[in-house]
C-alpha atoms as a PDB file:
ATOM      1  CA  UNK A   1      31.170 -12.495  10.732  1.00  0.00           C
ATOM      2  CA  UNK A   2      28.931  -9.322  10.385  1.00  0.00           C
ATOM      3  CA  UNK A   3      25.848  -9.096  11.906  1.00  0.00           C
ATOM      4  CA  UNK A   4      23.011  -6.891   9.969  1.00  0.00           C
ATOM      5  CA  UNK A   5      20.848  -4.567  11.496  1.00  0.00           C
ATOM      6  CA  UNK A   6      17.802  -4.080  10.011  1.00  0.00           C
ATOM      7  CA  UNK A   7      17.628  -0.429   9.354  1.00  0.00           C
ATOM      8  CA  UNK A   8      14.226   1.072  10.817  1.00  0.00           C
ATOM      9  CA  UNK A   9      11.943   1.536   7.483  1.00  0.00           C
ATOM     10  CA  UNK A  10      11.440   4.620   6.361  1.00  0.00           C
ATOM     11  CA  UNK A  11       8.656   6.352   4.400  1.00  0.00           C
ATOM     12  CA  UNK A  12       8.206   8.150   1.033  1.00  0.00           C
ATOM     13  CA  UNK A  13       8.795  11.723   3.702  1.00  0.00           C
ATOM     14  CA  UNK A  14      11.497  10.483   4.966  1.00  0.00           C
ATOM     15  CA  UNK A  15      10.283   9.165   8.394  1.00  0.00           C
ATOM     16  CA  UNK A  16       9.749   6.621  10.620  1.00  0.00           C
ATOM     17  CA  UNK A  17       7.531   3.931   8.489  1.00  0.00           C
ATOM     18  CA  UNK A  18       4.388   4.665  10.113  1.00  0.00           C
ATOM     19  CA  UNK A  19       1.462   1.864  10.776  1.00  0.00           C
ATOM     20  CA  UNK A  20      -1.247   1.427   7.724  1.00  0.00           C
ATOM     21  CA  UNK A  21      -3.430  -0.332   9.068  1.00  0.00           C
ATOM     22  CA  UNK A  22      -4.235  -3.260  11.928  1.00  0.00           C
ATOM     23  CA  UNK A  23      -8.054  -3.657  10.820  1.00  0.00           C
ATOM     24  CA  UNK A  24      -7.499  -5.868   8.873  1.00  0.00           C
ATOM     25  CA  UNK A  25      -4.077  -6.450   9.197  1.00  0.00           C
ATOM     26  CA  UNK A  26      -2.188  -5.186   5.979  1.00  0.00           C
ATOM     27  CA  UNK A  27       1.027  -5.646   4.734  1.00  0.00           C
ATOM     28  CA  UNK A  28       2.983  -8.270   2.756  1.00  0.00           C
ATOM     29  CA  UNK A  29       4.201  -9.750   6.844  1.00  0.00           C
ATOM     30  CA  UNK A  30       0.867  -8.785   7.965  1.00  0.00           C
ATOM     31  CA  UNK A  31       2.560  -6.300  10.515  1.00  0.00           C
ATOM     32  CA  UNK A  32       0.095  -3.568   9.679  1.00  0.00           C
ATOM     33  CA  UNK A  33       3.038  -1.617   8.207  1.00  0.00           C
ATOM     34  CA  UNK A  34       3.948  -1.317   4.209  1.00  0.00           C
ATOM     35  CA  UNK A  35       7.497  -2.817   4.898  1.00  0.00           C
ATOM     36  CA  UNK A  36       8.971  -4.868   2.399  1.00  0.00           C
ATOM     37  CA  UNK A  37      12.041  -7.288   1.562  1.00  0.00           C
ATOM     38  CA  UNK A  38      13.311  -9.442  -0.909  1.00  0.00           C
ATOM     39  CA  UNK A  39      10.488 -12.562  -0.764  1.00  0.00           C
ATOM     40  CA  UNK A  40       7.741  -9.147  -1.599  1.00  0.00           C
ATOM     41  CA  UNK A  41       8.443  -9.534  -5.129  1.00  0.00           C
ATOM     42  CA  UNK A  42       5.050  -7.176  -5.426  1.00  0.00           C
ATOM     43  CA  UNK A  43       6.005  -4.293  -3.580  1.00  0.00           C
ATOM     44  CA  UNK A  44       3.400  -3.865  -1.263  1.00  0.00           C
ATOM     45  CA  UNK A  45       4.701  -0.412   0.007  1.00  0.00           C
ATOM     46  CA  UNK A  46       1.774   1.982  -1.004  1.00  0.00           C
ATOM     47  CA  UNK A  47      -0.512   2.642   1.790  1.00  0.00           C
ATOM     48  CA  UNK A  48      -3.650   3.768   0.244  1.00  0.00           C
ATOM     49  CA  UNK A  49      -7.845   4.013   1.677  1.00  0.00           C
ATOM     50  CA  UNK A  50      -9.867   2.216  -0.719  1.00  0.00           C
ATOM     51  CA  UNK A  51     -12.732   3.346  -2.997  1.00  0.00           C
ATOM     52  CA  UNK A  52     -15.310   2.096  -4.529  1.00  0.00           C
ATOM     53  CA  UNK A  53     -13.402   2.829  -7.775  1.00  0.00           C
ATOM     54  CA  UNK A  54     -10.475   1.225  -7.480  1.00  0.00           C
ATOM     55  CA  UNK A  55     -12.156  -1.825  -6.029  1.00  0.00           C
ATOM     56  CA  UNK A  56     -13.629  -2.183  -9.049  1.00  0.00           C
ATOM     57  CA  UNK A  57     -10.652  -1.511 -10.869  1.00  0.00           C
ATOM     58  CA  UNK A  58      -8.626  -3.650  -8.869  1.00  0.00           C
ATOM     59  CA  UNK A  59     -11.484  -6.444  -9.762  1.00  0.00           C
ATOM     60  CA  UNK A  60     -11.342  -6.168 -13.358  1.00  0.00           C
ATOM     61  CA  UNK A  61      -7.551  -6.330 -14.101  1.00  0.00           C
ATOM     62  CA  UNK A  62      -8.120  -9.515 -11.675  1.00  0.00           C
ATOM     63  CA  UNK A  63      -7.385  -8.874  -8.189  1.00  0.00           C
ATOM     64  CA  UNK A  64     -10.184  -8.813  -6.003  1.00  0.00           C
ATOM     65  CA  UNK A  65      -9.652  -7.324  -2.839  1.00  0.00           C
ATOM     66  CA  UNK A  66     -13.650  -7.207  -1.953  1.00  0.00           C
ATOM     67  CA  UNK A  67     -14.304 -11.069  -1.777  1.00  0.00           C
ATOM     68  CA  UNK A  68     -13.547 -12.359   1.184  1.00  0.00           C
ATOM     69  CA  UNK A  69     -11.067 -15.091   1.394  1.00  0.00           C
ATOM     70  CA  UNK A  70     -11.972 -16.727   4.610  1.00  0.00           C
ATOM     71  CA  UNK A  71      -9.226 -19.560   3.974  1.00  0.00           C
ATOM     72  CA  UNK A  72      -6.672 -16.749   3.913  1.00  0.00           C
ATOM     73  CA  UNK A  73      -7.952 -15.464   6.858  1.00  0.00           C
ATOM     74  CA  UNK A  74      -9.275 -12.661   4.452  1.00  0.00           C
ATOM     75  CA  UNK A  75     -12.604 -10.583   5.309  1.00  0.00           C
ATOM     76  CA  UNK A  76     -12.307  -8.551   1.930  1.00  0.00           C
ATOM     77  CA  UNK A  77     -11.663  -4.864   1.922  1.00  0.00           C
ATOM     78  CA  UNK A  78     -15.041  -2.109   1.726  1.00  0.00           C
ATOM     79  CA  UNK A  79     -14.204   1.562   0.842  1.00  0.00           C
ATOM     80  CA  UNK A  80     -12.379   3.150   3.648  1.00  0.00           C
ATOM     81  CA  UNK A  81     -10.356   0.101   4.726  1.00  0.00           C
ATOM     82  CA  UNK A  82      -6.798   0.927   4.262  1.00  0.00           C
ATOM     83  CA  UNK A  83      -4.036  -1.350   2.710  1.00  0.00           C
ATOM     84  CA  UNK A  84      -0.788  -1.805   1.347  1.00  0.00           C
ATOM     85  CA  UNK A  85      -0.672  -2.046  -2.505  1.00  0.00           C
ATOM     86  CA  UNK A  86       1.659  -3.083  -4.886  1.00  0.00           C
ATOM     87  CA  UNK A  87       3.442   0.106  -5.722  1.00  0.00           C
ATOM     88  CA  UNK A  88       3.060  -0.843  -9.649  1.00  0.00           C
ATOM     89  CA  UNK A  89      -0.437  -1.465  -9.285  1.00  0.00           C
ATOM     90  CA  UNK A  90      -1.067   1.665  -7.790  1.00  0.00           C
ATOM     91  CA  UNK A  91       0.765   3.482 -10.380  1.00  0.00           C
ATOM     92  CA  UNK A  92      -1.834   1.576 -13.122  1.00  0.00           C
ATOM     93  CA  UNK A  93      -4.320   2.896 -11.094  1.00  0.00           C
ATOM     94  CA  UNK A  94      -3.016   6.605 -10.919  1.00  0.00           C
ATOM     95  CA  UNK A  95      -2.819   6.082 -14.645  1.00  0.00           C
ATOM     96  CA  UNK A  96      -5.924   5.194 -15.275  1.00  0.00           C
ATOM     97  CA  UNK A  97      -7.713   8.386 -13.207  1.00  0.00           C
ATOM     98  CA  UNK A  98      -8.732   5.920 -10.541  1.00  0.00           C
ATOM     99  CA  UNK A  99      -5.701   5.722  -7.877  1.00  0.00           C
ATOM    100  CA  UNK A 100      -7.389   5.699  -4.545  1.00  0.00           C
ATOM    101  CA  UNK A 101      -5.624   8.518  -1.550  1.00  0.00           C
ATOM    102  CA  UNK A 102      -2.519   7.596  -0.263  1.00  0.00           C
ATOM    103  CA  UNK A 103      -1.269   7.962   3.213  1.00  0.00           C
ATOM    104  CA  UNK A 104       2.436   9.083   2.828  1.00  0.00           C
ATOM    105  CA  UNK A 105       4.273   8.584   5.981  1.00  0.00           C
ATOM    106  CA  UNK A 106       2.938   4.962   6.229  1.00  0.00           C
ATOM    107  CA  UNK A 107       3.778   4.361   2.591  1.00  0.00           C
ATOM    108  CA  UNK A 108       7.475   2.917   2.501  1.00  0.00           C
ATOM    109  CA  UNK A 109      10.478   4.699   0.383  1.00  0.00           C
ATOM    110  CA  UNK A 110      10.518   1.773  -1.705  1.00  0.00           C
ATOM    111  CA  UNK A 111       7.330   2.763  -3.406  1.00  0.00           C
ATOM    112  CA  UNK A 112       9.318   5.749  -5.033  1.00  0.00           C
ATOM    113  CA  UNK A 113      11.504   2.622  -6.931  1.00  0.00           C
ATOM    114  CA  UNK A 114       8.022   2.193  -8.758  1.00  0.00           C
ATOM    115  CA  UNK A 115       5.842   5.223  -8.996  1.00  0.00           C
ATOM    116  CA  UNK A 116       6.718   9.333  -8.649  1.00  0.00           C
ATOM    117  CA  UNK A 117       6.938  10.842  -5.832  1.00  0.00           C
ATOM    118  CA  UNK A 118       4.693  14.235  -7.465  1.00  0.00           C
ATOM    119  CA  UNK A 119       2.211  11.114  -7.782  1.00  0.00           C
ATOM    120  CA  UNK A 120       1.649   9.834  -4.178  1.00  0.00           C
ATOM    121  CA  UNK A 121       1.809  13.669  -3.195  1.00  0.00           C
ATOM    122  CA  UNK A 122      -0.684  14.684  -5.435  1.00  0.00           C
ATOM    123  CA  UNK A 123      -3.107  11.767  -3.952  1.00  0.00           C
ATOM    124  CA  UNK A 124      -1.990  11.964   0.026  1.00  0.00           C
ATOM    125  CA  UNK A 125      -4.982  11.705   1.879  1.00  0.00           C
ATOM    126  CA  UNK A 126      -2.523  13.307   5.272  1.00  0.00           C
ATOM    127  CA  UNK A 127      -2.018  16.156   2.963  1.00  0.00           C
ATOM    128  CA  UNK A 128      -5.215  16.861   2.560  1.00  0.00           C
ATOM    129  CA  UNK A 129      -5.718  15.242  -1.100  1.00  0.00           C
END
């Protein structure tokens, strides 16, 4: 019988998957890390900081992340909260001139499945974007 190891997550630099965010807790296993697996059929692997604007956009195509939830344990995100996205939301966002910035080496390599890397680099907040 073979035994898997789960192979340390890495990021979109290459890196150790670094930590999003722990207030709130973000992530698809609430770890505070973008990691992802085969039930995260949304990819949440794109850590990004919130704005105003893509609350807003997030709201209208019918996800809102402001409300809080309290029976999910949800207190509703405010601009400068960071959190994982879906990778393909994200990517709508980008496309629509309203992606908020991205931190790279806490956004897992699986995000590059979904959206270009020139993309996340262009909107890395721990670039400088």
């Amino acid at each position: 019988m073979v035994h898997h190891i789960m192979a340390q997550a890495r990021n979109v630099l290459g890196g150790e998957l670094e930590t999003c965010c722990l207030d709130p807790v973000t992530g698809y296993y609430r770890t505070g890390c973008c990691d992802t697996g085969p039930e995260d059929l949304g990819q949440h692997t794109v850590c990004a900081r919130m704005t105003e604007e893509f609350l807003a956009f997030s709201k209208a195509r019918g996800n809102d992340l402001s409300t809080p939830a309290p029976q999910f344990g949800f207190a509703g995100l405010k601009p400068g909260d960071r959190w994982c996205l879906c990778a393909a939301r994200w990517l709508e966002a980008y496309e629509a001139g309203v992606a908020p910035p991205v931190l790279l080496a806490a956004t897992h390599q699986a995000a590059l499945d979904v959206v270009p890397f020139d993309a996340l680099r262009e909107q890395a907040a721990d670039l400088g974007g």
